[in-house]
Protein backbone atom coordinates (compact mmCIF):
# COMPACT_ATOMS: atom_id res chain seq x y z
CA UNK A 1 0.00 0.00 0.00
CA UNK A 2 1.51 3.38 -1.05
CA UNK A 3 2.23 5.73 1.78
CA UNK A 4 0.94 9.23 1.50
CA UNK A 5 3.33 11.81 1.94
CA UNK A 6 2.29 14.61 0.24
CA UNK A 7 -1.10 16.62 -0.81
CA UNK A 8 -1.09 14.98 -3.92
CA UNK A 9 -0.65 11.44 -2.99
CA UNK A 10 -3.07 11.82 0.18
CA UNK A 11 -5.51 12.86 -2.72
CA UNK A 12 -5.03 9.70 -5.27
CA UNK A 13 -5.24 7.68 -1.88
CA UNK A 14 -8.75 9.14 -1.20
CA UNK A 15 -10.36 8.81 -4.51
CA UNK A 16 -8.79 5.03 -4.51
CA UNK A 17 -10.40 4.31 -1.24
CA UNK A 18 -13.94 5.75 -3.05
CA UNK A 19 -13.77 3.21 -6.22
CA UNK A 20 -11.41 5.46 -8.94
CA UNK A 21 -10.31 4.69 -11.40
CA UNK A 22 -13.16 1.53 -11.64
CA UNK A 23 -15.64 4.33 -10.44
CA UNK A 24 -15.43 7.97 -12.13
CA UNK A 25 -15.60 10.25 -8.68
CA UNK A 26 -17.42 13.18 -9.79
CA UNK A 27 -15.69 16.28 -8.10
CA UNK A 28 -13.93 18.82 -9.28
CA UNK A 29 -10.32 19.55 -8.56
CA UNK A 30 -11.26 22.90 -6.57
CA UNK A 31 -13.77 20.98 -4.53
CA UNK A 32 -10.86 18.19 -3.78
CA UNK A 33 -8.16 21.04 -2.72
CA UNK A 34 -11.11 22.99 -0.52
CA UNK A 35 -11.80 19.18 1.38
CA UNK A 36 -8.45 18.33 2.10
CA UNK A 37 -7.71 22.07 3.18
CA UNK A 38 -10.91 20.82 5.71
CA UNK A 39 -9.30 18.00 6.49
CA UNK A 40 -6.02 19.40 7.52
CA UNK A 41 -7.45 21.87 9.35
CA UNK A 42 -10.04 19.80 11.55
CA UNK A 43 -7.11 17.63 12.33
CA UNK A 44 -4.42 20.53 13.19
CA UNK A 45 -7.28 21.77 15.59
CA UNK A 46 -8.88 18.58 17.81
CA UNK A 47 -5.65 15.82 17.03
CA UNK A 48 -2.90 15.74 19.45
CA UNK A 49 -0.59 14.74 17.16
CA UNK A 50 -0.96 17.93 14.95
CA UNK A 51 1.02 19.81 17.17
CA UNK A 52 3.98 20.30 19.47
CA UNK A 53 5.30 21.93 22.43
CA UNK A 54 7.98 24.41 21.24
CA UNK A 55 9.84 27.13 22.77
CA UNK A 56 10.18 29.98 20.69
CA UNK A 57 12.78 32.84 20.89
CA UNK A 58 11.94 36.56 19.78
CA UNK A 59 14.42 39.22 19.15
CA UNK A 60 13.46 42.42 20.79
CA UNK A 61 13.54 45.26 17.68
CA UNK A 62 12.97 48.75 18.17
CA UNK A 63 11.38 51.40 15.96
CA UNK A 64 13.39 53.13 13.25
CA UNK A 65 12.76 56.19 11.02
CA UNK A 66 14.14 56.09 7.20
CA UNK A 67 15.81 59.57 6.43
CA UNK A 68 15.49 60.86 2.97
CA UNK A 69 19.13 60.93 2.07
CA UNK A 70 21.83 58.29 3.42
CA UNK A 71 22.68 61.34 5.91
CA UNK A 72 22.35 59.30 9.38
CA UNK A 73 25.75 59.20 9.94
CA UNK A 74 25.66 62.92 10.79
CA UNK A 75 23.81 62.37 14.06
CA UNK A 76 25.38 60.92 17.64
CA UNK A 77 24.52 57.39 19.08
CA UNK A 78 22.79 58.21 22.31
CA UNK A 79 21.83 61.26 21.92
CA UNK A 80 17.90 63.11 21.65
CA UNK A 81 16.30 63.74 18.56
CA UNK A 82 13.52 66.02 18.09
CA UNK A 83 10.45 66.24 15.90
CA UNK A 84 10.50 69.55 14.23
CA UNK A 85 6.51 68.92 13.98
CA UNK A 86 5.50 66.45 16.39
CA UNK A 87 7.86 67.20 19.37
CA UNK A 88 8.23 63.39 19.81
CA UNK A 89 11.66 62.48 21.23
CA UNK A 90 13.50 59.72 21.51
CA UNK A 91 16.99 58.85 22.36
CA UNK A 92 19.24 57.07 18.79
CA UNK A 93 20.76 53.48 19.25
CA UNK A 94 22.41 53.46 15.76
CA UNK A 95 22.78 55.93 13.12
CA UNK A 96 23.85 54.15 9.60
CA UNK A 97 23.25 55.16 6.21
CA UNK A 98 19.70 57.03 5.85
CA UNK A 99 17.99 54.48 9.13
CA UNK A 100 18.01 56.17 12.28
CA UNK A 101 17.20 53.72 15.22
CA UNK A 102 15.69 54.03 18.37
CA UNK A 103 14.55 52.02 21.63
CA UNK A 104 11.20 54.19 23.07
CA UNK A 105 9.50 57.42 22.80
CA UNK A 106 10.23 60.20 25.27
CA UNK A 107 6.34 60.37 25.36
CA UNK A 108 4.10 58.38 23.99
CA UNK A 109 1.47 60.82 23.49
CA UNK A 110 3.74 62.53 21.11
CA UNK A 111 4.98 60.31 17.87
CA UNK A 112 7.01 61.12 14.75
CA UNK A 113 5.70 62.15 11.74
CA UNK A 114 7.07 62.35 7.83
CA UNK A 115 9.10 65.73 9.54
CA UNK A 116 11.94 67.22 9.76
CA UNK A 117 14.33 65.89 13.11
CA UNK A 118 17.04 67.42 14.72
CA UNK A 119 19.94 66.30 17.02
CA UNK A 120 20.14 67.62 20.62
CA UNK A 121 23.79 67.25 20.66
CA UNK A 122 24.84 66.94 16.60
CA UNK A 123 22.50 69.54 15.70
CA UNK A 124 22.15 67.62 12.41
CA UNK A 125 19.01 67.63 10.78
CA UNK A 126 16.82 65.04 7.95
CA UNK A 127 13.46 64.33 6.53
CA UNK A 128 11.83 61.48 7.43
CA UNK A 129 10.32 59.48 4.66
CA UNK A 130 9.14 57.22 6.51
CA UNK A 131 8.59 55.07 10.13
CA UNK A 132 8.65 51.29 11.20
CA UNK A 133 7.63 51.08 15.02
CA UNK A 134 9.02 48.00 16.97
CA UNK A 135 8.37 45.72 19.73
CA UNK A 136 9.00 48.82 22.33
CA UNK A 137 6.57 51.03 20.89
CA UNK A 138 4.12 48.74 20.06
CA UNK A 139 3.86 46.95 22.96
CA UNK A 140 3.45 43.12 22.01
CA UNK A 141 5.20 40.75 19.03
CA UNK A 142 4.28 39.19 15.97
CA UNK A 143 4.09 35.38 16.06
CA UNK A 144 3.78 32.91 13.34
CA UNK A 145 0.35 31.72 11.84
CA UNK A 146 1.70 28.29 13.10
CA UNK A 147 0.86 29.11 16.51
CA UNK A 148 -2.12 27.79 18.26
CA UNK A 149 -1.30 28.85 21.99
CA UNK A 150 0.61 30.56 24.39
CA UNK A 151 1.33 29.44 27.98
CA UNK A 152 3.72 31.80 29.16
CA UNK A 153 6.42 33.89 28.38
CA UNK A 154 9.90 33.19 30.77
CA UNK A 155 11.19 35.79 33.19
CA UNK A 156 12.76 38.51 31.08
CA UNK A 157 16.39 39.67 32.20
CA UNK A 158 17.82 42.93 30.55
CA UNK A 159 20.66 44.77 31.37
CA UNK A 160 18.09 47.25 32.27
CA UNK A 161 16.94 45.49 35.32
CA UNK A 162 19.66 43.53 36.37
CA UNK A 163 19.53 40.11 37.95
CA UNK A 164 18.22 39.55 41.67
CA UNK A 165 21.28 39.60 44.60
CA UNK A 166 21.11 38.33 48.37
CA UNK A 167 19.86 42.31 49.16
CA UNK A 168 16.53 41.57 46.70
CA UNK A 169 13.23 41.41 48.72
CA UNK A 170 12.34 38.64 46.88
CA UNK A 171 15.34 36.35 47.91
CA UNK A 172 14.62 37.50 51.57
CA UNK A 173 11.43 36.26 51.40
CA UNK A 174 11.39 32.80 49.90
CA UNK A 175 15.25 31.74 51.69
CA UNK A 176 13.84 33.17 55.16
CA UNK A 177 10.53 31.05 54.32
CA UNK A 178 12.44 27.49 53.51
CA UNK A 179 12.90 26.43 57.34
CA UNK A 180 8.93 26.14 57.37
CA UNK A 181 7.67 24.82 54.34
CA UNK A 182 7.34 21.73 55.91
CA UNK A 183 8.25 17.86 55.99
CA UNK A 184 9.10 17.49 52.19
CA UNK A 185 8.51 13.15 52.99
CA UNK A 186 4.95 13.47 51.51
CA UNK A 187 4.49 14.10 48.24
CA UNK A 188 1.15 15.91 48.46
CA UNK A 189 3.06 18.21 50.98
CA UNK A 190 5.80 18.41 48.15
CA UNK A 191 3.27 19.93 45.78
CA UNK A 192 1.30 21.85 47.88
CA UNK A 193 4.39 23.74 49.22
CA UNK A 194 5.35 23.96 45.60
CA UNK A 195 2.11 25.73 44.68
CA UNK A 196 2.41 27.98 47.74
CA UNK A 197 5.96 29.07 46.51
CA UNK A 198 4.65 29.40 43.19
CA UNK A 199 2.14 32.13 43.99
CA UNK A 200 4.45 34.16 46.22
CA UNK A 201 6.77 34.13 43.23
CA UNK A 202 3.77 34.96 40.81
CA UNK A 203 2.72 38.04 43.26
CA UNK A 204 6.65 39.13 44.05
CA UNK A 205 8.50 38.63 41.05
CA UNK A 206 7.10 41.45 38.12
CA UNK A 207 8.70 39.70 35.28
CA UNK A 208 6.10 37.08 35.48
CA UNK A 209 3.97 39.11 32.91
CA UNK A 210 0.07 38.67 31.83
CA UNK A 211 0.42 38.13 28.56
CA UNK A 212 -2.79 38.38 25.82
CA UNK A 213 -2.53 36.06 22.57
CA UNK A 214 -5.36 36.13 20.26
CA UNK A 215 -4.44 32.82 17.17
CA UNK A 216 -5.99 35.02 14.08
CA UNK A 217 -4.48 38.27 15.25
CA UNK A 218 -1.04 36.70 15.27
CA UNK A 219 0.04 38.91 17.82
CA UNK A 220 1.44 38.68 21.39
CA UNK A 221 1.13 41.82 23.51
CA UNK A 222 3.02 41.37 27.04
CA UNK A 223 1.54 43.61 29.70
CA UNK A 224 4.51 45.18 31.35
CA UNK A 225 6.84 48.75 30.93
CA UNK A 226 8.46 47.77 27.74
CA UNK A 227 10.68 50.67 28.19
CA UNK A 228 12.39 50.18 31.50
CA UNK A 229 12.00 45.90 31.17
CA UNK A 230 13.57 44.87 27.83
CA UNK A 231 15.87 46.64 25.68
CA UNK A 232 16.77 45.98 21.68
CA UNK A 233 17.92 43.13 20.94
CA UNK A 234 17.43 41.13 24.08
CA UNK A 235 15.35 37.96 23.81
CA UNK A 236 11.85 36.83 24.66
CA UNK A 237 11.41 33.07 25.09
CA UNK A 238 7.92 32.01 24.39
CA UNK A 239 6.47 28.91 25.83
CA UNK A 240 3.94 27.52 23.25
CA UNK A 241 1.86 25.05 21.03
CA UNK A 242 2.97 25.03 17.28
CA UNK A 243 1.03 22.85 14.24
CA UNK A 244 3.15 20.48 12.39
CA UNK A 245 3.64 21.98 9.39
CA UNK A 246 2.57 19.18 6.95
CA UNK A 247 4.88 20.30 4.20
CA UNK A 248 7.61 19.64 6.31
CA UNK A 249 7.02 17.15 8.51
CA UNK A 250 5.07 14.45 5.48
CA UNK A 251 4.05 12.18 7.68
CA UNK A 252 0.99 14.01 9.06
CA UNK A 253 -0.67 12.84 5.08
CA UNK A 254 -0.33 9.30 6.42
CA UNK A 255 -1.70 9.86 9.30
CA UNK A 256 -4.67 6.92 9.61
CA UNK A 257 -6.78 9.57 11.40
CA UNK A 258 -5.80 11.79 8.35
CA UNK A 259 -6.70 9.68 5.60
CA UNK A 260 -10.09 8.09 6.76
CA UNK A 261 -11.55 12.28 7.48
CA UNK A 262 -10.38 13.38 4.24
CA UNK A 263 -11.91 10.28 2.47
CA UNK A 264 -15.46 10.92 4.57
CA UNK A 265 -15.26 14.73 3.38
CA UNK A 266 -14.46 13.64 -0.40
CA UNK A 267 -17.43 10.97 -0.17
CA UNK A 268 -19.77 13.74 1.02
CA UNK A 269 -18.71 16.36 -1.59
CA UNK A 270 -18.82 13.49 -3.69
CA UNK A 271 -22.33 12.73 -2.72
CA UNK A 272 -23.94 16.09 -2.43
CA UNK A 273 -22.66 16.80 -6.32
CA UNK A 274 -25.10 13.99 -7.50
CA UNK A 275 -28.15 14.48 -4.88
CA UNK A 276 -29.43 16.70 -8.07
CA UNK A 277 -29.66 14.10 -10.36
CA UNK A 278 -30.93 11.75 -7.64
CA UNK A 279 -33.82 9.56 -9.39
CA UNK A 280 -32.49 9.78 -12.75
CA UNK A 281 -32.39 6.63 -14.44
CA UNK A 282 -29.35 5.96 -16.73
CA UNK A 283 -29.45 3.36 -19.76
CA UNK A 284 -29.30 0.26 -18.48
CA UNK A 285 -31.35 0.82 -15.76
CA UNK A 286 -29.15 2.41 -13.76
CA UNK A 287 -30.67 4.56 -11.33
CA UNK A 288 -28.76 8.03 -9.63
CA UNK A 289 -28.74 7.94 -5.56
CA UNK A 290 -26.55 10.78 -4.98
CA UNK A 291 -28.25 11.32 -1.56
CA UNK A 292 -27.11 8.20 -0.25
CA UNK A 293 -23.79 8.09 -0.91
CA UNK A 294 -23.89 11.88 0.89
CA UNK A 295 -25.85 10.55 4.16
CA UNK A 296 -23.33 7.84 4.62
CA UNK A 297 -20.28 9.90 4.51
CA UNK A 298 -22.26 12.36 6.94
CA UNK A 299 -22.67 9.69 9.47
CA UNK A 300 -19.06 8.92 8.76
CA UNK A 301 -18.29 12.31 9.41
CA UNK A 302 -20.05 12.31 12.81
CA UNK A 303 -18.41 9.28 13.95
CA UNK A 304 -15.22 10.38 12.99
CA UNK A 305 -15.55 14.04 14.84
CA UNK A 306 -16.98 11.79 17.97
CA UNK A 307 -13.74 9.72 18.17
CA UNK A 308 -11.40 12.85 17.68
CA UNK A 309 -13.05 14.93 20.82
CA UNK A 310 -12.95 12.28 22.83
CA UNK A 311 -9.98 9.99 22.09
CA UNK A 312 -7.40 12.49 20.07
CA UNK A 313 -8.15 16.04 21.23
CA UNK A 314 -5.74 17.74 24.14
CA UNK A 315 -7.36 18.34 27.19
CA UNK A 316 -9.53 21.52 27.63
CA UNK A 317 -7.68 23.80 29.75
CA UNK A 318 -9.34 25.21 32.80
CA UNK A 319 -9.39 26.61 36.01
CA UNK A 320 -11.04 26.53 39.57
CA UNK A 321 -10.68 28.99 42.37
């Protein structure tokens, strides 16, 4: 038995499993691409084995402005530019060719514009054709289409804030804390002490952020003072759920689950394309029963979506309190 590994093979193995080429399947080639694009994407949402736990790393960017002319060398790393129109400010992290970088905004309320900036300490001045804000400004990060979740994002350290010494509150706290935590012998008392720890270090320790992923806004936006937290360049690691990308990864198209869906779906398209001639009687005495053929795949279809929400989908997440 040939092994699908690709969308083209996991098609000639559906229409074989439906009777071709003894049986003529009447569907068009639009109608095949728009079930198995069903197929996949039924199984990439309710089968386990669609996706993985990955850890992802972002690079922190920050917003530049493109200049006009190539004339960014004339202006100082570090110091304040100036909006001629806008009054936004912002300190400059690299000056190369006609990009001017920066981190942040001096205030947010006030942003650049295509204007005319000046240097605090060059006094240099360009046009700005144009602006790309970054992570800073905006606030949150893109993530790929790939992703179906986010759990958390790790502890962020920046050379901003520094790590956490013997002097930090929160080291006081949890060391003077160990001595009564209790008999660590049971392991119920292991994990309840664990939980207790957990949510001290949750309420103590602000780089535990609240984080706000929505799938079809492929976006990330991490609650916290961007500015003062991260700076460019650092790294966000990104605890998440990822689809296996089926072009990559070809075993997904031989997937049993895989095959038998995307053979229901065909069967059904397959079926309601003939429920209009249903009745007609072909020479021979042949006899159209397109509606058949499409209530069979349907209660295929019902058995199969049973047996993935209850045998193949992850667990709901949820939470009591």
């Amino acid at each position: 038995m040939a092994k699908p590994n690709s969308r083209a093979t996991l098609i000639s193995y559906c229409k074989r499993a439906l009777g071709a080429p003894v049986i003529e399947i009447n569907v068009d080639d639009d109608q095949v691409d728009d079930r198995i694009d069903e197929a996949l994407q039924f199984y990439q949402e309710y089968h386990h084995d669609a996706i993985e736990k990955v850890y992802l790393k972002h690079k922190v960017t920050g917003s530049s402005l493109t200049l006009s002319a190539a004339v960014a060398g004339n202006f100082t790393v570090g110091e304040v530019i100036t909006g001629g129109t806008s009054g936004a400010t912002a300190n400059v992290i690299t000056a190369t060719g006609s990009t001017i970088t920066y981190s942040s905004l001096g205030d947010s309320n006030k942003v650049f514009s295509t204007e005319t900036i000046t240097g605090g300490t060059s006094a240099a001045t360009a046009t700005v054709s144009s602006i790309t804000k970054g992570n800073i400004e905006n606030g949150y990060i893109a993530i790929p289409d790939l992703v179906t979740n986010v759990e958390r994002v790790f502890p962020l350290n920046s050379a901003n804030s520094g790590s956490i010494n013997m002097f930090d509150i929160r080291y006081q706290m949890q060391v003077n804390d160990i001595y009564s935590l209790g008999y660590m012998g049971s392991l119920l008392e292991y994990a309840m002490t664990q939980q207790w720890v957990s949510m001290i270090d949750t309420v103590l320790d602000p780089s535990k952020k609240h984080i706000d992923f929505a799938r079809h806004r492929n976006t990330l936006r991490i609650d916290m003072d961007w500015s003062a937290e991260v700076e460019v360049d650092d790294y966000i690691i990104i605890d998440c759920y990822r689809i296996l990308d089926p072009d990559t990864y070809t075993d997904v198209y031989n997937d049993y689950y895989m095959k038998r869906y995307a053979t229901a779906l065909l069967k059904q398209q397959w079926g309601a394309n003939l429920i209009k001639f249903e009745g007609m009687e072909m020479p021979g005495g042949v006899v159209f029963n397109g509606r058949q053929l499409f209530d069979d795949a349907t209660t295929d279809l019902e058995k199969l979506t049973e047996e993935a929400r209850l045998n193949w989908e992850m667990p709901v997440d949820f939470m009591t309190g």
